[in-house]
N, C-alpha and C. Protein backbone atom coordinates (compact mmCIF):
# COMPACT_ATOMS: atom_id res chain seq x y z
N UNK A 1 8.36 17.03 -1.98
CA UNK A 1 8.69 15.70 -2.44
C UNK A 1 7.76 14.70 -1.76
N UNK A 2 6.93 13.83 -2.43
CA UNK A 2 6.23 12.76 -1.86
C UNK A 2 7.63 11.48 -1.30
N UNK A 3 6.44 10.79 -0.33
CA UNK A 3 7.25 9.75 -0.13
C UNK A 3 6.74 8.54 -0.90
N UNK A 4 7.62 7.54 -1.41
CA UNK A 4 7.32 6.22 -1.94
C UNK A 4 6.53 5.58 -0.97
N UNK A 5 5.48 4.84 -1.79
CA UNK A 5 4.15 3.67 -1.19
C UNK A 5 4.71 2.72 -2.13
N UNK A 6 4.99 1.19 -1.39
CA UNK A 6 5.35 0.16 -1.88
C UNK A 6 4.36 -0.78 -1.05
N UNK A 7 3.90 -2.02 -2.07
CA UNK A 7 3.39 -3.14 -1.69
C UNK A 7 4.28 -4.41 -2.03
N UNK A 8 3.64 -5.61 -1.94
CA UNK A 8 4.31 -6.63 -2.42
C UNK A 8 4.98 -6.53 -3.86
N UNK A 9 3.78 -6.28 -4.72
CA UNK A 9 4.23 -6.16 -6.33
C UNK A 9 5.53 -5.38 -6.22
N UNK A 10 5.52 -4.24 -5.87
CA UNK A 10 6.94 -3.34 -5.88
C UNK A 10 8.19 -3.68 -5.56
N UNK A 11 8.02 -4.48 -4.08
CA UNK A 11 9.07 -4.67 -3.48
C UNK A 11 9.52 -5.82 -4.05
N UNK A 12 9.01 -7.05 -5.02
CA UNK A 12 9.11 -8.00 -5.70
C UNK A 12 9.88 -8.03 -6.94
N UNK A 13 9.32 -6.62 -7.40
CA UNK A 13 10.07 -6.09 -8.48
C UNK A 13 11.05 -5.20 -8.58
N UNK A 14 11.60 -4.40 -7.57
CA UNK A 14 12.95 -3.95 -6.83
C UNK A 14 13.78 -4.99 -6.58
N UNK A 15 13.63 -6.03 -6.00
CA UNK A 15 14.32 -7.09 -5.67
C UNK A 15 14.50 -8.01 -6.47
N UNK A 16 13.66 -8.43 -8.00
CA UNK A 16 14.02 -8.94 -8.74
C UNK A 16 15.35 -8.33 -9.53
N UNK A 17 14.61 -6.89 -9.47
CA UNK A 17 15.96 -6.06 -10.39
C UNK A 17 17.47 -5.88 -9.89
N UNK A 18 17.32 -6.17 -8.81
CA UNK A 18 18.82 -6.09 -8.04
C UNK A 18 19.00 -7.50 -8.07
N UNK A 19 18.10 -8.65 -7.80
CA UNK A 19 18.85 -10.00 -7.88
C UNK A 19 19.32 -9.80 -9.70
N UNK A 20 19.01 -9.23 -10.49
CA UNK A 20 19.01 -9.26 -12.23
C UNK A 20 20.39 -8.49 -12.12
N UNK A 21 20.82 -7.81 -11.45
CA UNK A 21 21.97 -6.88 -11.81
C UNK A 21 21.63 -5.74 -12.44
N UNK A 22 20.32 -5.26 -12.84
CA UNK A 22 20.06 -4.16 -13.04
C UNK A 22 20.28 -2.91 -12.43
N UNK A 23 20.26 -1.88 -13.45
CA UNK A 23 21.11 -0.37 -12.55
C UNK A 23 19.77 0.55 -12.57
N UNK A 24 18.80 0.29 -13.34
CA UNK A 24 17.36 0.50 -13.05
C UNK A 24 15.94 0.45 -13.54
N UNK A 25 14.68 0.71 -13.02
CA UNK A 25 13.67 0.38 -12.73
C UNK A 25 12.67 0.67 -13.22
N UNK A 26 11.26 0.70 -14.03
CA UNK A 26 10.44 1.63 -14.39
C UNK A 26 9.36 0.94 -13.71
N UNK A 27 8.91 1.31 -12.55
CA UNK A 27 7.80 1.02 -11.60
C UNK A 27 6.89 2.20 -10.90
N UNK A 28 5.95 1.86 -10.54
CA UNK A 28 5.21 2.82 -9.78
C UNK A 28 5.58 2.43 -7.90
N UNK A 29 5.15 4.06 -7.60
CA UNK A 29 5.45 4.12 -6.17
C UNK A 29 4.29 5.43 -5.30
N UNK A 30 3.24 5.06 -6.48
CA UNK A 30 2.33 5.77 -6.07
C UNK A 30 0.73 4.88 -6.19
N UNK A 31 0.99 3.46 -6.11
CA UNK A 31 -0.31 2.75 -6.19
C UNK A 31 -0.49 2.49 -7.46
N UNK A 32 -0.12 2.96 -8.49
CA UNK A 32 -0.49 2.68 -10.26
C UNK A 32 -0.97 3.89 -10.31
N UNK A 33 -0.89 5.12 -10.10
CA UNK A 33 -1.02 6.72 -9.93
C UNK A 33 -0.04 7.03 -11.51
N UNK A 34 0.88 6.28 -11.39
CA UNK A 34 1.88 7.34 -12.28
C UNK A 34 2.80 6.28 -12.39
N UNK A 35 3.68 6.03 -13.36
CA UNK A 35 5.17 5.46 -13.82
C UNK A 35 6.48 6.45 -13.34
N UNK A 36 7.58 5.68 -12.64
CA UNK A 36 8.87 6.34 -12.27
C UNK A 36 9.62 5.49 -12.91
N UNK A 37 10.99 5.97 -12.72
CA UNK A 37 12.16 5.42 -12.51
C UNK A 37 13.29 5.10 -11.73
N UNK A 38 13.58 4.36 -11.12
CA UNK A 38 14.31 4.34 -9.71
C UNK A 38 15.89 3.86 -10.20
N UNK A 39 16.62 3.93 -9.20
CA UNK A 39 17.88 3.54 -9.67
C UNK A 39 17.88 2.39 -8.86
N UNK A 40 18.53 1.27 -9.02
CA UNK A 40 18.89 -0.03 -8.44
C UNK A 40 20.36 -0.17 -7.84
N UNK A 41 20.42 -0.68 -7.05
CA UNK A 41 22.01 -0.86 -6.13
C UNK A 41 21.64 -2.16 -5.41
N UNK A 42 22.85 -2.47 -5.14
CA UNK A 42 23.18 -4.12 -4.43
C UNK A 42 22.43 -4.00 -2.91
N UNK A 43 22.79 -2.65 -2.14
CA UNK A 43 22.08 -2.39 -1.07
C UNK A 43 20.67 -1.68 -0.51
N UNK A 44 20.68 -0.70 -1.33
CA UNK A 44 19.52 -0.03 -1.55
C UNK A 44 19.41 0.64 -3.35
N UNK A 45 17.91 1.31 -3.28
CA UNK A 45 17.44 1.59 -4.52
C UNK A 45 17.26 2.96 -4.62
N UNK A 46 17.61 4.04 -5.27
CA UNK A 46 17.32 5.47 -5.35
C UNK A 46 15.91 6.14 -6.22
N UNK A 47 15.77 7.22 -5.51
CA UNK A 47 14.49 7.78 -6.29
C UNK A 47 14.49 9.20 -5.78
N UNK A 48 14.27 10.09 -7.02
CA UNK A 48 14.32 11.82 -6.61
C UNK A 48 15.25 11.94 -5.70
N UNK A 49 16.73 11.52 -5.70
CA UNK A 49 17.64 12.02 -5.05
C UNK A 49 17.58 11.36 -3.93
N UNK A 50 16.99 10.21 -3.27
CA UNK A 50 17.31 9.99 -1.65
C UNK A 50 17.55 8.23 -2.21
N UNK A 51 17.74 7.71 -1.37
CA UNK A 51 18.35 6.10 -1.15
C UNK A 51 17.34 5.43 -0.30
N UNK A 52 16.70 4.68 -0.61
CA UNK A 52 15.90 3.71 0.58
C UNK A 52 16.17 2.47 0.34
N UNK A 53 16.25 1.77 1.70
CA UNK A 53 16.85 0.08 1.60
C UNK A 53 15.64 -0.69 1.08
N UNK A 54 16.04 -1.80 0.64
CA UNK A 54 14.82 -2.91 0.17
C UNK A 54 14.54 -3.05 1.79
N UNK A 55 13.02 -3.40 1.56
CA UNK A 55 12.39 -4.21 2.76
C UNK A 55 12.91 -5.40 3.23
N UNK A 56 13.11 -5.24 4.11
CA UNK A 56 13.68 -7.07 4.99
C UNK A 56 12.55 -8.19 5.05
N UNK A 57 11.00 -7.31 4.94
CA UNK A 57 10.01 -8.02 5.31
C UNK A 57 9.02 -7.74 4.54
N UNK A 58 7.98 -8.09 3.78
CA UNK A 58 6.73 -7.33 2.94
C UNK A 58 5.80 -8.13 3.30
N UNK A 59 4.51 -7.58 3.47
CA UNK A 59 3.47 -8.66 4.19
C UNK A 59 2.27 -8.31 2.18
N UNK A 60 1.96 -9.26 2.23
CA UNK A 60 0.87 -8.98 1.07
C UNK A 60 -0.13 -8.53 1.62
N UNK A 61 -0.65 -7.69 0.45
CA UNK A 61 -2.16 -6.91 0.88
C UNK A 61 -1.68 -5.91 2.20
N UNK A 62 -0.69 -5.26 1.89
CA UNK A 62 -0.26 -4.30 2.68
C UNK A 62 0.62 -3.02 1.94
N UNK A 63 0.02 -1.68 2.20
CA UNK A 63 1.14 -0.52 1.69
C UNK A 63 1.71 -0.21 2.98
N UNK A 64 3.42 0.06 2.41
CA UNK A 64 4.29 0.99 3.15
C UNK A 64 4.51 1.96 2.95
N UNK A 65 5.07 3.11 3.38
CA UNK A 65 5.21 4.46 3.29
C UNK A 65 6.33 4.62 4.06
N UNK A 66 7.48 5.92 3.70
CA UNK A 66 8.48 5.63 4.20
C UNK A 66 8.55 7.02 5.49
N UNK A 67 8.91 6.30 6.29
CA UNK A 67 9.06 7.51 7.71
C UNK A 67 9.68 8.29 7.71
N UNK A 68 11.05 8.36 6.78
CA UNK A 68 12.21 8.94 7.14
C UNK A 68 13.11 8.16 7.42
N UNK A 69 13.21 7.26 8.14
CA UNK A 69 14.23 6.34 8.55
C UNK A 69 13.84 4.59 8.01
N UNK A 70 12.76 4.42 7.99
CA UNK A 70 11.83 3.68 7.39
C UNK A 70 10.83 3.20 7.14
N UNK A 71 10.76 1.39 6.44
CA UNK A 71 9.26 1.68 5.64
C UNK A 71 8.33 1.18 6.77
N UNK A 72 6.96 1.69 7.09
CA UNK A 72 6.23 1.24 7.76
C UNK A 72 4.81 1.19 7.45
N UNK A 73 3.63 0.16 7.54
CA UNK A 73 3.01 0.42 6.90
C UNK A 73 1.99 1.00 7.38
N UNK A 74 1.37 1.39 6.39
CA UNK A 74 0.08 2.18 6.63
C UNK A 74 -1.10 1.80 7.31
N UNK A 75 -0.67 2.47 8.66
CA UNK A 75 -2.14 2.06 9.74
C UNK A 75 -2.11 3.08 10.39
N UNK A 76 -3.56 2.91 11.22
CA UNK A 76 -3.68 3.87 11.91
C UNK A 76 -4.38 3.56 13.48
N UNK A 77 -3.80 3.58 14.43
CA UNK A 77 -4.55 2.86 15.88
C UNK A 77 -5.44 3.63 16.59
N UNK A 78 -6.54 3.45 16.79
CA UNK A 78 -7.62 4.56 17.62
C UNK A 78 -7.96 3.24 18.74
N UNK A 79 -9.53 2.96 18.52
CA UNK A 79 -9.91 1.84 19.35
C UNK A 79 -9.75 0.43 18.62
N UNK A 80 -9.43 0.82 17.29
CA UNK A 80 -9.01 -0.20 16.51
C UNK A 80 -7.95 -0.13 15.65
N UNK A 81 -7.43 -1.38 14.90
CA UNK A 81 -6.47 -1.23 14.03
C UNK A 81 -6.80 -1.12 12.19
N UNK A 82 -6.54 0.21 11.85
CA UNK A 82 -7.44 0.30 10.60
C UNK A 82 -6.03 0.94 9.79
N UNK A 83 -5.98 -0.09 8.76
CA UNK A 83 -4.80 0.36 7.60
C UNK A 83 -5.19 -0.27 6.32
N UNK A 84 -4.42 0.33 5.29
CA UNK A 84 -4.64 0.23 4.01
C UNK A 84 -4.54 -0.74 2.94
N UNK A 85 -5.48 -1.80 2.24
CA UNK A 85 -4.97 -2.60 1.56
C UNK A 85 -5.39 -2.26 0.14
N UNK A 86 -4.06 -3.01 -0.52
CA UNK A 86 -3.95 -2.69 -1.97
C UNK A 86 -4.88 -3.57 -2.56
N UNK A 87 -5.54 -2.79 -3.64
CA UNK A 87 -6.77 -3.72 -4.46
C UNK A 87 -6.61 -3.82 -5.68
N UNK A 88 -6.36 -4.82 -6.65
CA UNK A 88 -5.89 -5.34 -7.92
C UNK A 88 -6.43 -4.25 -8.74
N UNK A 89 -7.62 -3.78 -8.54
CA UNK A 89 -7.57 -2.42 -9.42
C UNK A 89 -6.84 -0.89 -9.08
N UNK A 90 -6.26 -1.09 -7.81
CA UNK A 90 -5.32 0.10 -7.66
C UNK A 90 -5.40 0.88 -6.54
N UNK A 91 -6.88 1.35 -6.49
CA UNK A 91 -6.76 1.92 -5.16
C UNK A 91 -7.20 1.51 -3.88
N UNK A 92 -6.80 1.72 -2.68
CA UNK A 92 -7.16 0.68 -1.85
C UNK A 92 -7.82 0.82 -1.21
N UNK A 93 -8.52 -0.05 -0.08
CA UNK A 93 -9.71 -0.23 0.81
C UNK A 93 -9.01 -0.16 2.13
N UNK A 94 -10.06 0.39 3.02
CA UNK A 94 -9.50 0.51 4.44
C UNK A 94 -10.26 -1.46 5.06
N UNK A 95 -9.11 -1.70 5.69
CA UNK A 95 -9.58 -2.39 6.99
C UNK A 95 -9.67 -2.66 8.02
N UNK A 96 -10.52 -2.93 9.05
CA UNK A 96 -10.00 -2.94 10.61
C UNK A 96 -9.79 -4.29 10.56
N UNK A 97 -8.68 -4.52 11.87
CA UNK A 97 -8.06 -5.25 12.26
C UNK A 97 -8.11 -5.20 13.38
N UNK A 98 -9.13 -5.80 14.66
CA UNK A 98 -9.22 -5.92 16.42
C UNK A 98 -9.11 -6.83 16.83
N UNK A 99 -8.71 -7.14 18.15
CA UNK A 99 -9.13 -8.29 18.88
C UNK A 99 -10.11 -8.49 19.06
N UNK A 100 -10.81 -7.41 19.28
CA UNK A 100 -12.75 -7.83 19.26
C UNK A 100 -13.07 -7.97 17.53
N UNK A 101 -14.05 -8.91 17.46
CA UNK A 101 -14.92 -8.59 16.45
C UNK A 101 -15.86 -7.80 15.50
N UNK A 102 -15.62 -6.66 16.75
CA UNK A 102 -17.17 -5.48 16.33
C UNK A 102 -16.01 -4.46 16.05
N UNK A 103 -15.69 -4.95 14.68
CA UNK A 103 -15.18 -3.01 14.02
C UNK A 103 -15.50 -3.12 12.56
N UNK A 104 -15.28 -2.12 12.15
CA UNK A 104 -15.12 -1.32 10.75
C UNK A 104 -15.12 -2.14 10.22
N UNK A 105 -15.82 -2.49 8.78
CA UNK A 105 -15.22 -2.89 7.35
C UNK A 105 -15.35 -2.49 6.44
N UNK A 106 -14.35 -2.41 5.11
CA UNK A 106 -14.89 -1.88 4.36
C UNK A 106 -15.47 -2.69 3.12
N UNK A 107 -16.19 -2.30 2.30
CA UNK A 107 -16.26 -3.09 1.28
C UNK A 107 -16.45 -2.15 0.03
N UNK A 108 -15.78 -2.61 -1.14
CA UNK A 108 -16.24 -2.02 -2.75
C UNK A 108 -17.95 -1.86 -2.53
N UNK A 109 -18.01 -0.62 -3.49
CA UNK A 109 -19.71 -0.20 -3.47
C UNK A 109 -19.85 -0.48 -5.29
N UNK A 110 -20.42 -1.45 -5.29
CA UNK A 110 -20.51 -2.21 -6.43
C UNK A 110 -19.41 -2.75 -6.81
N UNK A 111 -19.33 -3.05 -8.59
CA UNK A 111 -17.67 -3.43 -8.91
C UNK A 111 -16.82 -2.69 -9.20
N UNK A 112 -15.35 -3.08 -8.96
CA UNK A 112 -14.11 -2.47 -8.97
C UNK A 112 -14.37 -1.57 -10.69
N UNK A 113 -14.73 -2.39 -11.56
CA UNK A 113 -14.83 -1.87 -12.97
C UNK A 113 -15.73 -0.64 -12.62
N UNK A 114 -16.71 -1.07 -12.32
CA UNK A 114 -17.69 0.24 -12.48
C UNK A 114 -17.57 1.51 -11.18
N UNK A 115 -17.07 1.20 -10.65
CA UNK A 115 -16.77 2.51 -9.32
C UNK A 115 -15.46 2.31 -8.33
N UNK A 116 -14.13 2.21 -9.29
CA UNK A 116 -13.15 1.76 -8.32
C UNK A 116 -12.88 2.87 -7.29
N UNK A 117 -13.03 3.90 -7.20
CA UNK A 117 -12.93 5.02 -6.01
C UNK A 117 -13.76 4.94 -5.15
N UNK A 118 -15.28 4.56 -5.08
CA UNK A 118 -15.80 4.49 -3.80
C UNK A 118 -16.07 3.09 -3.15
N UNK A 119 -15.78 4.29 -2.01
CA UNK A 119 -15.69 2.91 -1.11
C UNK A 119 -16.97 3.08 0.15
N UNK A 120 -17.39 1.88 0.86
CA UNK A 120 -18.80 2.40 1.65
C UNK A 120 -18.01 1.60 3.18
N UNK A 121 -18.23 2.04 3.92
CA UNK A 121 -17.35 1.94 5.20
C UNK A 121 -19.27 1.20 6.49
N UNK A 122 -19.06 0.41 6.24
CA UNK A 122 -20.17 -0.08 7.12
C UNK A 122 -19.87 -0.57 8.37
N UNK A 123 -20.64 -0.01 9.68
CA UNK A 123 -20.49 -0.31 10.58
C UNK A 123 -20.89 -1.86 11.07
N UNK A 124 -20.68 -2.68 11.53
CA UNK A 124 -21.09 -4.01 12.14
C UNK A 124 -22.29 -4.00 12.84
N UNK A 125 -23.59 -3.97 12.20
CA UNK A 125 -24.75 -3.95 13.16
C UNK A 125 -25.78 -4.28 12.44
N UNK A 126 -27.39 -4.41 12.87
CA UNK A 126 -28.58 -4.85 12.11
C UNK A 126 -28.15 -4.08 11.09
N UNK A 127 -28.02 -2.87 10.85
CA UNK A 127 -28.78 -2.05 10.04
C UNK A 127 -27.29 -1.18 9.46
N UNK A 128 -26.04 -1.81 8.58
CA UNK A 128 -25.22 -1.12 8.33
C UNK A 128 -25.65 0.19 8.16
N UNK A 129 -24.95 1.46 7.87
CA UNK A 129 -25.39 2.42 7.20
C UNK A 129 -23.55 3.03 6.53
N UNK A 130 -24.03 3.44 5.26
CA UNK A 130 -22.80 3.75 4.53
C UNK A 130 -22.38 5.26 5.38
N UNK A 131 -21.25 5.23 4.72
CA UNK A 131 -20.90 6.87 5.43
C UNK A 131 -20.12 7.50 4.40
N UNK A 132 -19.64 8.63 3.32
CA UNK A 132 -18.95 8.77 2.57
C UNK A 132 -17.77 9.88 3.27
């Protein structure tokens, strides 16, 4: 069983459907991967048999993923802070996030239309160099 990835859009639209009184949902929970159906409740929302609460908090330009106990989002801490943002065409871009200035970025390798899967990860220096 995968776990649900929710961003703003999702959690916007879970929460509309429960402020609506709706009993349920036809949204994605895989980035725009695929169409589901979720069930809606006053407290939490169901999907493939388990219950997860609405978010208390959703930051935009951010995916969550659910832990088990809950949603948290997708990062990852080394010497920097590098997690996942959602991109209007679907799949998303990594970014760092430091207190220093000198990390990671990523950027689209051309346009979203013409190559939405790659992505070129350039280091901060004279002479970026891509890395795939």
């Amino acid at each position: 069983m995968s776990t649900p990835l929710l961003t703003l859009i999702q959690h916007d639209a879970l929460q509309a459907a429960c402020d609506q009184g709706l009993t349920s949902l036809d949204c994605t929970l895989d980035l725009d991967r695929s169409r589901t159906t979720v069930s809606i409740g006053a407290s939490h929302w169901s999907w493939q048999g388990s219950d997860y609460p609405y978010l208390m908090r959703c930051k935009d330009r951010t995916v969550y993923y659910w832990t088990g106990e809950d949603f948290a989002p997708v990062q990852r801490y080394g010497n920097a802070l590098i997690k996942l943002i959602p991109t209007p065409w679907g799949a998303p871009t990594l970014k760092c996030v430091s207190p220093e200035s000198a990390c990671w970025n990523s950027t689209p390798s051309g346009k979203p239309e013409a190559a939405p899967n790659q992505y070129a990860l350039l280091k901060k220096s004279s002479n970026p160099v891509p890395t795939w």
